[in-house]
Protein backbone atom coordinates (compact mmCIF):
# COMPACT_ATOMS: atom_id res chain seq x y z
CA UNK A 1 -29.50 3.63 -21.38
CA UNK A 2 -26.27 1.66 -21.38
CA UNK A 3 -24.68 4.51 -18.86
CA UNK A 4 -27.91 4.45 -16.19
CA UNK A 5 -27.39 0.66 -16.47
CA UNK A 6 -23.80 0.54 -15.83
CA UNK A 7 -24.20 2.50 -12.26
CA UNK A 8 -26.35 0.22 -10.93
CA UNK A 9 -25.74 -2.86 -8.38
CA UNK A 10 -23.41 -5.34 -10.57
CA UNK A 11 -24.88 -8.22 -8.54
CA UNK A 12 -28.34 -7.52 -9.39
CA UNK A 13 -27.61 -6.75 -12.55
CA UNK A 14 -25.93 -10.03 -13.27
CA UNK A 15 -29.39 -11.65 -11.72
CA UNK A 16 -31.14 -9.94 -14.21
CA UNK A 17 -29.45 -11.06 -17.32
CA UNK A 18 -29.35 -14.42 -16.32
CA UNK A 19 -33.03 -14.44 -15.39
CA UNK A 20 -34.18 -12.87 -18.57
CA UNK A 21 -31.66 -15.21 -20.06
CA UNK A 22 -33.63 -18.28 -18.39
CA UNK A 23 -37.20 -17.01 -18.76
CA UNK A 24 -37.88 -17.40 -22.38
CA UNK A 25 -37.08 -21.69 -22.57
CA UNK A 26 -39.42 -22.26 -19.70
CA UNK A 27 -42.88 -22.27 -19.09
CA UNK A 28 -44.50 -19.22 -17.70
CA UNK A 29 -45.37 -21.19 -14.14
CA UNK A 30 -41.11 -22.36 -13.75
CA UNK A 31 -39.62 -19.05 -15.34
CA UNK A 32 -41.29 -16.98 -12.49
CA UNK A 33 -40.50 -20.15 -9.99
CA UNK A 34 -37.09 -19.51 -10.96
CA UNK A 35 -37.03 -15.80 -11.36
CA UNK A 36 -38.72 -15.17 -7.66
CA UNK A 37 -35.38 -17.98 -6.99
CA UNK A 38 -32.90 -14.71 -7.66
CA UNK A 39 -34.72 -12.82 -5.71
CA UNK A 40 -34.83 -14.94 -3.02
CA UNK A 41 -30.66 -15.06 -3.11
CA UNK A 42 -30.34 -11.30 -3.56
CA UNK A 43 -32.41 -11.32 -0.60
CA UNK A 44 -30.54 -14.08 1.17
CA UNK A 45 -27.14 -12.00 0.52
CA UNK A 46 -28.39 -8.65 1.57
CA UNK A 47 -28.39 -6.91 -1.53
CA UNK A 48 -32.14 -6.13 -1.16
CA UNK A 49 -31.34 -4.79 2.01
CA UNK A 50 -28.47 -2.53 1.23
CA UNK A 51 -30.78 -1.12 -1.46
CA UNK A 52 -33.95 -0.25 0.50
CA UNK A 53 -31.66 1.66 2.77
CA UNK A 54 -30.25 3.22 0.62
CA UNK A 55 -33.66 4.30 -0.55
CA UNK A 56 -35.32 4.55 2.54
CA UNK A 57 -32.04 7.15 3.82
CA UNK A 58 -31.48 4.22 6.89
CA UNK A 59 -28.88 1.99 8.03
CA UNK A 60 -29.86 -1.62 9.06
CA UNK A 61 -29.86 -1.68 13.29
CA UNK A 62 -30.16 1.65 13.13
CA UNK A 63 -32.63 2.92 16.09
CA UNK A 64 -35.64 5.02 14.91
């Protein structure tokens, strides 16, 4: 497990800890208010995008 962690994205994976981290001292309604907030910034920074093209097999601006 620890080896199929370790190759993915270090900046999601960094989200991830510190959103499970967060989650369990807040209420349901503000941990996913606050967990949907790191998504948001991977989002912001591109990361999601680099990622679903990678997965999709295209390059953003790329013409279809």
């Amino acid at each position: 497990v620890a080896r199929d962690i370790a190759k993915k994205d270090t900046r999601v994976i960094r989200a991830a800890k510190e959103a499970l981290n967060l989650i369990d001292v807040q209420k349901v309604n503000s941990s996913y208010r606050m967990e949907q907030g790191f998504t948001f910034e991977l989002n912001l920074s591109g990361v999601a995008d680099e990622h679903r093209d990678e997965f999709a097999g295209t390059e953003k601006g790329a013409k279809k």
